[in-house]
N, C-alpha and C. Protein backbone atom coordinates (compact mmCIF):
# COMPACT_ATOMS: atom_id res chain seq x y z
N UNK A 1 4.99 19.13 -8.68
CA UNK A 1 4.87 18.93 -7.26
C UNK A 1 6.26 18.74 -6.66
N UNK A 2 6.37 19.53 -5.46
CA UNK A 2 7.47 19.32 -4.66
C UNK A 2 7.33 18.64 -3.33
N UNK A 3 8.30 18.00 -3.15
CA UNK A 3 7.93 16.92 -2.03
C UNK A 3 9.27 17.32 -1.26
N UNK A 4 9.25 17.78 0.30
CA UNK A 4 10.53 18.44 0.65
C UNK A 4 10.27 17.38 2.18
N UNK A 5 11.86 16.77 2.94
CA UNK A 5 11.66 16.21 4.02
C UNK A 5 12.83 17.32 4.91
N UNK A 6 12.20 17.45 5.88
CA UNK A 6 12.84 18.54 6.33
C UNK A 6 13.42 17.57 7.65
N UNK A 7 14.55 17.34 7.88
CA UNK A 7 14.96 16.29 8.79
C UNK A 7 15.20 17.63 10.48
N UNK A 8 14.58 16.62 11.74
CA UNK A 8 15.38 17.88 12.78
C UNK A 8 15.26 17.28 14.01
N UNK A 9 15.23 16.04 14.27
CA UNK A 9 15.59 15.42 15.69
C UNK A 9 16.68 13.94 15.26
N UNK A 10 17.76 14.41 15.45
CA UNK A 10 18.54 13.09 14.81
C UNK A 10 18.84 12.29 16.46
N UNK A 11 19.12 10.95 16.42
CA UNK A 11 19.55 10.16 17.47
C UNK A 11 20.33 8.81 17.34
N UNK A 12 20.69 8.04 17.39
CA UNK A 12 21.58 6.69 17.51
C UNK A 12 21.07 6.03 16.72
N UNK A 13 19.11 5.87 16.96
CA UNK A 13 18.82 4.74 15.91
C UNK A 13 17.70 5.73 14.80
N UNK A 14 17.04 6.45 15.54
CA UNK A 14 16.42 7.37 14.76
C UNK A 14 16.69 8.56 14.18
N UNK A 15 15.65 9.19 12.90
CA UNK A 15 15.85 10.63 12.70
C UNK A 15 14.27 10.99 12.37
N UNK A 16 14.10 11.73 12.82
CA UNK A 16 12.36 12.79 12.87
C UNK A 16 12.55 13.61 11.91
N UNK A 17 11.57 13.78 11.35
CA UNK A 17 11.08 15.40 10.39
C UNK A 17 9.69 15.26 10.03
N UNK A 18 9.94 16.36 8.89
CA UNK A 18 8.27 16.57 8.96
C UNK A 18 8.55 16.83 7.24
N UNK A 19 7.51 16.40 6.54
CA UNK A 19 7.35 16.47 5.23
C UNK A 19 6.47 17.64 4.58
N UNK A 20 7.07 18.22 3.57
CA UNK A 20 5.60 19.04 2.73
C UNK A 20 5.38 18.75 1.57
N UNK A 21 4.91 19.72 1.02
CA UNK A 21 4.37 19.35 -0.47
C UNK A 21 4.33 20.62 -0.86
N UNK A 22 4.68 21.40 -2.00
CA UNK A 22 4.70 22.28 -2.16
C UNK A 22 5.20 22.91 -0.88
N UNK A 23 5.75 23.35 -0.30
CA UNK A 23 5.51 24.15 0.99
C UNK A 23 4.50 23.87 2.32
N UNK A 24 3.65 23.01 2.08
CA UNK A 24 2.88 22.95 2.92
C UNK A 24 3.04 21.75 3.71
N UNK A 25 3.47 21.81 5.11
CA UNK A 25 3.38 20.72 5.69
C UNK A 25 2.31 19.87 5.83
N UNK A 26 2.80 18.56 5.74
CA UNK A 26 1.91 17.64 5.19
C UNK A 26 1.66 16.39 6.47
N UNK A 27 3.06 15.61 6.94
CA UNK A 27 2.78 14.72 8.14
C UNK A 27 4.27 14.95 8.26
N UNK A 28 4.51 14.28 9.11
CA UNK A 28 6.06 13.55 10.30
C UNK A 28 6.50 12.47 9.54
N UNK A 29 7.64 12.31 9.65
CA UNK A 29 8.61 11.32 9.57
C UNK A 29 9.64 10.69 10.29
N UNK A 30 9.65 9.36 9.98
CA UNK A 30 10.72 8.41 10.83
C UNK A 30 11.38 8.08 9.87
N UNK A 31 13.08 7.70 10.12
CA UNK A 31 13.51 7.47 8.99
C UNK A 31 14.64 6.43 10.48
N UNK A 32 15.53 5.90 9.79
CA UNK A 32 16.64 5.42 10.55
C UNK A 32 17.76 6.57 10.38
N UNK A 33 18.47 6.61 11.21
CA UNK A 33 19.52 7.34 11.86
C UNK A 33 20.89 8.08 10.51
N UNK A 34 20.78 9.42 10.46
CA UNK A 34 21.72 9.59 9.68
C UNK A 34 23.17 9.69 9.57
N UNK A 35 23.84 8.99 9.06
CA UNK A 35 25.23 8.57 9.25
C UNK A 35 26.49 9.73 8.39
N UNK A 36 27.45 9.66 8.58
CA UNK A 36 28.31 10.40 7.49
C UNK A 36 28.34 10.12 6.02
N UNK A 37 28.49 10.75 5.36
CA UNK A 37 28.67 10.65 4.09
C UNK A 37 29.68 9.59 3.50
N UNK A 38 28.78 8.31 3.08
CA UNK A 38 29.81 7.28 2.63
C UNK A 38 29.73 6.01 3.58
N UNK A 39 28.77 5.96 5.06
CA UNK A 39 28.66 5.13 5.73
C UNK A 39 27.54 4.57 5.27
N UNK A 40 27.40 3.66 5.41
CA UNK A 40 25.78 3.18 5.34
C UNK A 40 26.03 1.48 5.81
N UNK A 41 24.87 1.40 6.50
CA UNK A 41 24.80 0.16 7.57
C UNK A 41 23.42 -0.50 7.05
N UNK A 42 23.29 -1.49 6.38
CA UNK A 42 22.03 -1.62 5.54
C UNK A 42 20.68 -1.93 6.64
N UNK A 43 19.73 -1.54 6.37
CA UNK A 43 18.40 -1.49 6.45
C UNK A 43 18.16 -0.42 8.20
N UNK A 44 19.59 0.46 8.33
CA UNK A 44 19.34 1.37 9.46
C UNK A 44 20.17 2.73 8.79
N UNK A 45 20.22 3.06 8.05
CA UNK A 45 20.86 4.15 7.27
C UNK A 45 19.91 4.97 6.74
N UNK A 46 19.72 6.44 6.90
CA UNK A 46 18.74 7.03 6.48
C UNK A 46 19.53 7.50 5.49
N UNK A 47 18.71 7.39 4.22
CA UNK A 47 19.28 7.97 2.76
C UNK A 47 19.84 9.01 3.23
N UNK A 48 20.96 9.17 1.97
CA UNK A 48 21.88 10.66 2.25
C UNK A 48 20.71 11.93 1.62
N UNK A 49 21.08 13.14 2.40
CA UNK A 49 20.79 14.12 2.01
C UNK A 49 21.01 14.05 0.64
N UNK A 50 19.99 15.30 -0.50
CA UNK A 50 19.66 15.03 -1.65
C UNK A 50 18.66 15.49 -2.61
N UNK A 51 18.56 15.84 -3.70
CA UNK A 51 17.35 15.50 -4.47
C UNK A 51 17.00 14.93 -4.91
N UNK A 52 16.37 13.75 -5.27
CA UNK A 52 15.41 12.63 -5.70
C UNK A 52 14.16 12.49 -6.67
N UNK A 53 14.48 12.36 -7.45
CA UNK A 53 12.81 11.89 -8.20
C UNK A 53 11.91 10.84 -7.43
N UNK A 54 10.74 11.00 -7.62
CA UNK A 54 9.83 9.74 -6.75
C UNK A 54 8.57 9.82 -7.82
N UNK A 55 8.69 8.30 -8.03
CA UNK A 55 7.75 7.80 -8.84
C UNK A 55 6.13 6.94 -7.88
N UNK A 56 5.64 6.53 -9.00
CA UNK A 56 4.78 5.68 -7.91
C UNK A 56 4.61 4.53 -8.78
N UNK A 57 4.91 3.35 -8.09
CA UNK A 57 4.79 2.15 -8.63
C UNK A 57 4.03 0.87 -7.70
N UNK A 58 4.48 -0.04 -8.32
CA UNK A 58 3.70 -1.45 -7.36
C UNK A 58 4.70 -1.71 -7.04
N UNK A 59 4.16 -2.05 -5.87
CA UNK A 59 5.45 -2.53 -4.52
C UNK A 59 5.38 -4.11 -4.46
N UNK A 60 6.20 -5.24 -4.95
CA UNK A 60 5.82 -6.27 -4.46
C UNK A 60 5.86 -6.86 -3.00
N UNK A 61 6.63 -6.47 -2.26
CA UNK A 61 6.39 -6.16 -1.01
C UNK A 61 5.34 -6.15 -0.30
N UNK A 62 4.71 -4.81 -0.56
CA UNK A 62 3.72 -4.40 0.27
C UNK A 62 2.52 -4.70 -0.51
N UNK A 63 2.53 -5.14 -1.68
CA UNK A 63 1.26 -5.46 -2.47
C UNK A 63 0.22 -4.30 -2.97
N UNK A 64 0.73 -3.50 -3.32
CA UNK A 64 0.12 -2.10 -3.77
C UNK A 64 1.00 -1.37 -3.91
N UNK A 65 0.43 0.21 -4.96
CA UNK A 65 0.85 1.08 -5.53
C UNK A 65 1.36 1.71 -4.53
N UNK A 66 2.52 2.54 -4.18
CA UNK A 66 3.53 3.37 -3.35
C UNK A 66 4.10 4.36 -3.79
N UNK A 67 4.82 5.41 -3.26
CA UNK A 67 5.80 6.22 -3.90
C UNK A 67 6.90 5.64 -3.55
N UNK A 68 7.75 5.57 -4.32
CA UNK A 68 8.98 4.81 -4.74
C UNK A 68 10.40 6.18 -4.82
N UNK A 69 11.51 6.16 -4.31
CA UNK A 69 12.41 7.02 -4.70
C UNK A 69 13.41 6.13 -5.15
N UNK A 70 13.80 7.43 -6.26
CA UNK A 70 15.00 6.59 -7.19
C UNK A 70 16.00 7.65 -7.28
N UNK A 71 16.97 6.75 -7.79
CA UNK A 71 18.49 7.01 -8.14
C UNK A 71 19.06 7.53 -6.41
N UNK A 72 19.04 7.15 -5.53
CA UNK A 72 19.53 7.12 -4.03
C UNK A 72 20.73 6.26 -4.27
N UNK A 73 22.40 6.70 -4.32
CA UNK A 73 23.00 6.21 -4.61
C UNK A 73 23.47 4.72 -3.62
N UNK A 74 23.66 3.68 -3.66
CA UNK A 74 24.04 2.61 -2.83
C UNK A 74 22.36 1.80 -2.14
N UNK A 75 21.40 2.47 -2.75
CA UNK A 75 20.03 2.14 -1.81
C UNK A 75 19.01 1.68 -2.84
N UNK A 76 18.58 0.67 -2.66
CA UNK A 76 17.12 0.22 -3.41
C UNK A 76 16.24 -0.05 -2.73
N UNK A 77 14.96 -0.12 -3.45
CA UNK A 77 13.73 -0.01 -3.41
C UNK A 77 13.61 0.52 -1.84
N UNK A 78 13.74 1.83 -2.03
CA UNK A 78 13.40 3.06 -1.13
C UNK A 78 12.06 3.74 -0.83
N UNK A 79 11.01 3.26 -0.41
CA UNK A 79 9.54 3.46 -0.39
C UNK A 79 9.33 4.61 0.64
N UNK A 80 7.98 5.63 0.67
CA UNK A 80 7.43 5.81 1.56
C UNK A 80 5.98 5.00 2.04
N UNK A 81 6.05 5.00 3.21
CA UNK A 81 5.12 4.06 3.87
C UNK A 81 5.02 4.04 5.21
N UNK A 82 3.75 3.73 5.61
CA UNK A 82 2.97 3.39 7.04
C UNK A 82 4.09 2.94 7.70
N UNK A 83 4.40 2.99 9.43
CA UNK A 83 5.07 2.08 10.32
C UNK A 83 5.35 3.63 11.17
N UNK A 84 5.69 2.64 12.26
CA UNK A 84 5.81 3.58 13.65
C UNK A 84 7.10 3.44 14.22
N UNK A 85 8.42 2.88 13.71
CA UNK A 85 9.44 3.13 14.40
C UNK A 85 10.59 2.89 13.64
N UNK A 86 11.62 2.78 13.90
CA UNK A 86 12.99 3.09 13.27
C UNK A 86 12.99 1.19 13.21
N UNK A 87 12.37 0.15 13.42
CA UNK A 87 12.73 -1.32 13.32
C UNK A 87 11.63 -1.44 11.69
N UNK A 88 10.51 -0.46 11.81
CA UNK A 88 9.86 -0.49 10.43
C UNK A 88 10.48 0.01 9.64
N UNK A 89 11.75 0.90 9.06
CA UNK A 89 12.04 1.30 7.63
C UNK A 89 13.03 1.07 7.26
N UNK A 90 14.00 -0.12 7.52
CA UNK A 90 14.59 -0.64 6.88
C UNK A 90 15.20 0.31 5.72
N UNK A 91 15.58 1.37 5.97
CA UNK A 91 16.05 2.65 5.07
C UNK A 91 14.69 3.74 4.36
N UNK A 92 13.71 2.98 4.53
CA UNK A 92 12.51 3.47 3.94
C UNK A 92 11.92 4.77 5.06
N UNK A 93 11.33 6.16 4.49
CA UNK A 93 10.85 7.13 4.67
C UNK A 93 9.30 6.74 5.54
N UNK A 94 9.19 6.56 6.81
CA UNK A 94 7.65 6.94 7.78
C UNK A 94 7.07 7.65 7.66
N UNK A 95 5.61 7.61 7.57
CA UNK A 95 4.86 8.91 7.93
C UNK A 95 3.89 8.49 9.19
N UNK A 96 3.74 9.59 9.52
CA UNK A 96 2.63 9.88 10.71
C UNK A 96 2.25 11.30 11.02
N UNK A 97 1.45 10.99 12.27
CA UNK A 97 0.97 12.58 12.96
C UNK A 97 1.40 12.77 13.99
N UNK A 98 1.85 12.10 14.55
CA UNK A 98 2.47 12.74 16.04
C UNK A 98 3.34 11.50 16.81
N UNK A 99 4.20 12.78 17.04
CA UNK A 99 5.75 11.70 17.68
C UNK A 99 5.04 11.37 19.30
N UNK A 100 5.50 10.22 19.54
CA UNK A 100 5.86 9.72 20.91
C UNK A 100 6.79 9.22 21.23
N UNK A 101 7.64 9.73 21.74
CA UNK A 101 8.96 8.82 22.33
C UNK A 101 10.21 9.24 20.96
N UNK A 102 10.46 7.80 20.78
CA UNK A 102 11.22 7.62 19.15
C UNK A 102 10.30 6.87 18.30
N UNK A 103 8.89 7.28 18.55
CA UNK A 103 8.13 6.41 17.50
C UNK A 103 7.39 8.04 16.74
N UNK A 104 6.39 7.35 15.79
CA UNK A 104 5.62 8.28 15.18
C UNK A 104 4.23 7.56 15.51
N UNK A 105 3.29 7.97 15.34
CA UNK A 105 1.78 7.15 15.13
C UNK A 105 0.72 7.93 14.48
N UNK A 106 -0.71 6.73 14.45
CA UNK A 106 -1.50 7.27 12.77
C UNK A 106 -0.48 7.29 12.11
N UNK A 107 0.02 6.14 11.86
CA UNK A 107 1.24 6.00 10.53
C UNK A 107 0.30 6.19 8.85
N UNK A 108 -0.77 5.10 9.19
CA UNK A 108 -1.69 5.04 8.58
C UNK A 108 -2.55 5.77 7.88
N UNK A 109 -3.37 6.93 8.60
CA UNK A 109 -3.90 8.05 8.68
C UNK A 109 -2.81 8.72 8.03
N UNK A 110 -2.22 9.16 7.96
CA UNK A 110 -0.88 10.03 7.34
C UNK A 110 -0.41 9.35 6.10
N UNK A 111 0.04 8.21 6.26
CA UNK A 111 0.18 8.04 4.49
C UNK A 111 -0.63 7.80 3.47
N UNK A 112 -2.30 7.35 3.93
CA UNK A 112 -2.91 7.38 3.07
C UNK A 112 -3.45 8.45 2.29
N UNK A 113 -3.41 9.98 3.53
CA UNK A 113 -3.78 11.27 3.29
C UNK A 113 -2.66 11.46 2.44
N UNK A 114 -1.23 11.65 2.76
CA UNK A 114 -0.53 11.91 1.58
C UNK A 114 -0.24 11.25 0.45
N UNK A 115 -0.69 9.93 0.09
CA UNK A 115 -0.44 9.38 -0.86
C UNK A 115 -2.06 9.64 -2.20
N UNK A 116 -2.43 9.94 -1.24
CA UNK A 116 -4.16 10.98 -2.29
C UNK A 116 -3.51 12.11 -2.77
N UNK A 117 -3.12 12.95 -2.11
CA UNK A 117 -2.23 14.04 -3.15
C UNK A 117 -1.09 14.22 -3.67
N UNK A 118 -0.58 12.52 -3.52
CA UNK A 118 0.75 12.37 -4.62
C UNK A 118 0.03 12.16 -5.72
């Protein structure tokens, strides 16, 4: 399985895209704002561009099983997960169905659908 984030509305605090799977688009994403190579401002830095392994583990955090990305150099426990704006991901990958504003929403609806065919 391929999991591709295709990044394409960047801004000050946010960055938008849209995720697939195999090729197939899957939901939207919020991420925090992408910086130059080598900056990073903790819990508003959208991981650097990349390839990534993603596992799925227990989140103590969030109290349940997640997809987890690893080896993100300078960044831990890097999750995808539910939330609707750039103050929810703390470096962590959003999903949803449809942008409003600089938010996303059905954060919910969207990651539970994609986390059934992770």
């Amino acid at each position: 399985m391929k999991i591709t984030l295709h990044r394409n509305i960047f801004d000050e605090t946010t960055t938008l895209g849209a995720l697939s799977i195999d090729g197939t688009d899957e939901c939207l994403t919020l991420e925090p704002t992408v910086r130059v190579p080598g900056v990073k401002v903790p819990d508003v830095t959208a991981i650097p561009f990349g390839t990534y392994q993603i596992i799925i583990d227990f989140s103590q955090k969030f109290k349940r099983w997640m997809p987890h990305i690893l080896g993100v150099q300078d960044f831990l426990g890097i999750r995808i997960h539910p939330g609707n704006s750039a103050n929810d991901t703390h470096g962590c990958i959003l999903t949803g169905q449809k942008i409003e504003g600089d938010q996303i929403v059905k954060s919910g609806v969207a990651y539970e659908t994609l986390f059934a065919k992770i």
